[in-house]
C-alpha atoms as a PDB file:
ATOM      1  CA  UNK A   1      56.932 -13.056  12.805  1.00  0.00           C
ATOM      2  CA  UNK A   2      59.339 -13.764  10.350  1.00  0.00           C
ATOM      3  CA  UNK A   3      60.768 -10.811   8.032  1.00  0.00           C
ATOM      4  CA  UNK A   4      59.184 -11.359   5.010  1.00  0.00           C
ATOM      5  CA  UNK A   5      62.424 -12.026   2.700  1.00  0.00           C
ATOM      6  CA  UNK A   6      64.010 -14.327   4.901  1.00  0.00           C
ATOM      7  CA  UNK A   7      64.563 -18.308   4.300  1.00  0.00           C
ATOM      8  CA  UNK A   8      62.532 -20.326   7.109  1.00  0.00           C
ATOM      9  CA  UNK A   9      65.252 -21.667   9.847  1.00  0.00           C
ATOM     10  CA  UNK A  10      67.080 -24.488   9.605  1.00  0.00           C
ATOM     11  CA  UNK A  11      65.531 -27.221  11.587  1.00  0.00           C
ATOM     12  CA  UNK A  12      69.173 -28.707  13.319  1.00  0.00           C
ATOM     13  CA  UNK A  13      70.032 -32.176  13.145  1.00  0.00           C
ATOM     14  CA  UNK A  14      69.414 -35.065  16.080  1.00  0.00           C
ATOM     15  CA  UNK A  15      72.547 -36.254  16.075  1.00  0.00           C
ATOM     16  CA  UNK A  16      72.421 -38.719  19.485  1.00  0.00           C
ATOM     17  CA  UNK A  17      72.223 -41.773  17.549  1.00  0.00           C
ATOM     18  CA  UNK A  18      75.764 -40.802  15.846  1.00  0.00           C
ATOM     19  CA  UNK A  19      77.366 -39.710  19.000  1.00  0.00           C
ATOM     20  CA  UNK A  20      75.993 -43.234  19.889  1.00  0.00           C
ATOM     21  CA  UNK A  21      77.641 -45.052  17.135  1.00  0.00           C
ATOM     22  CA  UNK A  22      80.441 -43.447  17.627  1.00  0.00           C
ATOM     23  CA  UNK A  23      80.689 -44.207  21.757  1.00  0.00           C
ATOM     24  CA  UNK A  24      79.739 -47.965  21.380  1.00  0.00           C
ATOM     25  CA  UNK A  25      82.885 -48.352  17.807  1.00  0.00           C
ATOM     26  CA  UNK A  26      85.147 -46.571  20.437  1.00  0.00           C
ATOM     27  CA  UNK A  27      84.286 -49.392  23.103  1.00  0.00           C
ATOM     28  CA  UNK A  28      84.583 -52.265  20.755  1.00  0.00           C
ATOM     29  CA  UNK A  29      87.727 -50.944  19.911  1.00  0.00           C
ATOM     30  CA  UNK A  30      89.092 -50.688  23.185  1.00  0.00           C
ATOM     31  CA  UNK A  31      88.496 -54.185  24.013  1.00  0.00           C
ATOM     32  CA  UNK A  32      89.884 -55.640  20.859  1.00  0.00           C
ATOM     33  CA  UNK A  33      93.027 -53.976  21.609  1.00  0.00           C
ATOM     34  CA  UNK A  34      93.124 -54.659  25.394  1.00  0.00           C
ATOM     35  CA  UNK A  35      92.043 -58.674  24.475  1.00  0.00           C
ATOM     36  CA  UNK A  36      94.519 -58.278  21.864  1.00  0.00           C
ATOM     37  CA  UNK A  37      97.455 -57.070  24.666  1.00  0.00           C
ATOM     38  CA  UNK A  38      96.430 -59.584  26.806  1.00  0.00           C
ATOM     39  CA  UNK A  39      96.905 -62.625  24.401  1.00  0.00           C
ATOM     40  CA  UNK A  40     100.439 -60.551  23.070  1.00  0.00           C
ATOM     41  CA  UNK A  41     101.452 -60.364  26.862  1.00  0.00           C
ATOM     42  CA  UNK A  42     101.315 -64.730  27.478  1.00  0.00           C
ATOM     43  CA  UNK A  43     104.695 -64.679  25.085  1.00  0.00           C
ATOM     44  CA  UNK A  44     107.169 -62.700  27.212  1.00  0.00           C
ATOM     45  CA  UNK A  45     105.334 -64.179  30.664  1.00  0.00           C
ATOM     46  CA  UNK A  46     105.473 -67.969  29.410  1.00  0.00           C
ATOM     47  CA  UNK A  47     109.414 -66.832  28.012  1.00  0.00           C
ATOM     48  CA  UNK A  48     110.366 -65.687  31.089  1.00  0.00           C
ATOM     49  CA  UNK A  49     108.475 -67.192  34.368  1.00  0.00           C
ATOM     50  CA  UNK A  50     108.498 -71.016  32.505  1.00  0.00           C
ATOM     51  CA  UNK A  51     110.805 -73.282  33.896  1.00  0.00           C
ATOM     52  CA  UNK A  52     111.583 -76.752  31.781  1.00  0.00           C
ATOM     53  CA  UNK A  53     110.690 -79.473  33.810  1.00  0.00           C
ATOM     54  CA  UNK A  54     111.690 -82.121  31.207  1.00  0.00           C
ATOM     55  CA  UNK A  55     112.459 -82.557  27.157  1.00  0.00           C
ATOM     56  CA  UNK A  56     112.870 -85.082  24.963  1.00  0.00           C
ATOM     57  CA  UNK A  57     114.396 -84.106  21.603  1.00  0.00           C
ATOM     58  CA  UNK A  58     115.318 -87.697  19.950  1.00  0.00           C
ATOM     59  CA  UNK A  59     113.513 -88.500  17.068  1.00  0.00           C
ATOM     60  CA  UNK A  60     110.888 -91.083  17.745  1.00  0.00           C
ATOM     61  CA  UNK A  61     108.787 -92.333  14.399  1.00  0.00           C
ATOM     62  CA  UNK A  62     105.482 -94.064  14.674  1.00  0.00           C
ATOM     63  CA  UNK A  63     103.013 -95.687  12.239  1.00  0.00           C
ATOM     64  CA  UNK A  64      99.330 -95.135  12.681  1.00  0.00           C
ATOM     65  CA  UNK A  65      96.673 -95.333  10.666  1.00  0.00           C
ATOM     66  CA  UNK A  66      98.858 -96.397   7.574  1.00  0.00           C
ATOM     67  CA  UNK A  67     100.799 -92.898   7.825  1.00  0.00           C
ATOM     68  CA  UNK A  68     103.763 -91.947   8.780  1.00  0.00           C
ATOM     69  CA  UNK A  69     104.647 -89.673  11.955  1.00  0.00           C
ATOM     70  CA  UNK A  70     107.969 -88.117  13.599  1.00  0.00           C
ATOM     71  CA  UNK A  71     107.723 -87.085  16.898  1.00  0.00           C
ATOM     72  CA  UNK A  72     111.314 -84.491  17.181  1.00  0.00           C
ATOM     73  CA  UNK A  73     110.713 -83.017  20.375  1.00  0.00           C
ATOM     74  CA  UNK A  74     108.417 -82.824  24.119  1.00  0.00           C
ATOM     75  CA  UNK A  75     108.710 -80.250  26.561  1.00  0.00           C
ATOM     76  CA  UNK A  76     107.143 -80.254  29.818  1.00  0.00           C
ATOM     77  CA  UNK A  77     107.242 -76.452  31.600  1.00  0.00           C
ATOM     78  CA  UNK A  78     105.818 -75.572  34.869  1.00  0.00           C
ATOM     79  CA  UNK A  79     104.605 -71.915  35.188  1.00  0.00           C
ATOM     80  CA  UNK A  80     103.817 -70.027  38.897  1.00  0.00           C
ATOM     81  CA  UNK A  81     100.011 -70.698  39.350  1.00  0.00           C
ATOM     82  CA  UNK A  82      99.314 -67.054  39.009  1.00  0.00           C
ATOM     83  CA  UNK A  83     100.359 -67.804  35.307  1.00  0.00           C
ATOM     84  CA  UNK A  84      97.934 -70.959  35.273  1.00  0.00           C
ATOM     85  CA  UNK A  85      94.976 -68.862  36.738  1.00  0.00           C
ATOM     86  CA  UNK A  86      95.355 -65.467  35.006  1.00  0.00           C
ATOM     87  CA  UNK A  87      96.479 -66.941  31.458  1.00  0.00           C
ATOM     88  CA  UNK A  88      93.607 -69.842  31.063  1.00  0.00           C
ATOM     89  CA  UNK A  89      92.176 -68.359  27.983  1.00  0.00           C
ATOM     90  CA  UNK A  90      95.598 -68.065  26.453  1.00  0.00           C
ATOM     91  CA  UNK A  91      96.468 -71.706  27.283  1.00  0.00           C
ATOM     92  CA  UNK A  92      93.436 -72.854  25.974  1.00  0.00           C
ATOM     93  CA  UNK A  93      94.171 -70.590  22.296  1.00  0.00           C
ATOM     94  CA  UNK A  94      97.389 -72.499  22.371  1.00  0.00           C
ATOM     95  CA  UNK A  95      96.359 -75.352  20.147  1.00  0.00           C
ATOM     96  CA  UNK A  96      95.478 -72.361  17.221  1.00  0.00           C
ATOM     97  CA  UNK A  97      98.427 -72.938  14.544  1.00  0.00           C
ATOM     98  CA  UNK A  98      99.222 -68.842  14.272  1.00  0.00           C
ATOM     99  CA  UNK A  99      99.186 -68.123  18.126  1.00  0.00           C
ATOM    100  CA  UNK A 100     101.204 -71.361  18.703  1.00  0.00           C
ATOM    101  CA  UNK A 101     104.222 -69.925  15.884  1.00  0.00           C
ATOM    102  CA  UNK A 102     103.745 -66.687  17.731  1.00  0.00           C
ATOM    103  CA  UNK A 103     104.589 -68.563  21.214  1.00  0.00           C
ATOM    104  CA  UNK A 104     107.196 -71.167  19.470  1.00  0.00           C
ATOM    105  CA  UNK A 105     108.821 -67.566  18.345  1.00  0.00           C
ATOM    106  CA  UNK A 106     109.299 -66.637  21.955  1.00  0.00           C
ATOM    107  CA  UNK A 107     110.617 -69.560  22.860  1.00  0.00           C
ATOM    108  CA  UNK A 108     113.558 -69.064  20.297  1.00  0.00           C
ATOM    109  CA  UNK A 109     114.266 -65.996  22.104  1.00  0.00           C
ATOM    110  CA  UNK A 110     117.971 -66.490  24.142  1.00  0.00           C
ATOM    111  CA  UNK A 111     117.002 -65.976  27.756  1.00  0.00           C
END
């Protein structure tokens, strides 16, 4: 029995489902940062294991489809096929305009 003056005790919390919340932000978080390391990483490899096979820097203009073009330069690189097979993705995000000024950054980089 309870003393006669005293409050009734505090029924305590289920907290799982925040301990829950808090385990699965913690694991989305880990993999944006590791995906986010991984894309970071394809500058310094494509920098430094890239060999120029072939460029063309003259300035070639075309016309097409009533506009007005200038082609300044084409590079051709070769990369070790463990670069090819472990940095697909990457490749394949190269076409996006901000990671392709992050990777024409890198290649402004002295060697």
């Amino acid at each position: 029995m309870e003393p006669a003056g005293a409050a009734p005790a505090a029924r305590p919390h289920d907290r799982t489902w925040l301990q829950g919340l808090g385990r699965g932000l913690v694991f989305v978080g880990l993999i944006l940062i590791l995906g986010l390391l991984y894309l970071l990483s394809f500058g310094p490899v494509e920098h430094y294991c890239g060999t120029v096979i072939s460029q063309n820097s003259t300035p070639t203009s075309y016309v097409a489809n009533g506009q007005m073009a200038v082609l300044t330069s084409v590079r051709q690189v070769q990369y070790p096929r463990w670069v090819g097979i472990l940095y697909h993705p990457a490749f394949m995000l190269s076409g996006n305009r901000l990671y392709r000024h992050y990777l024409q950054w890198w290649d402004e980089q002295p060697r």
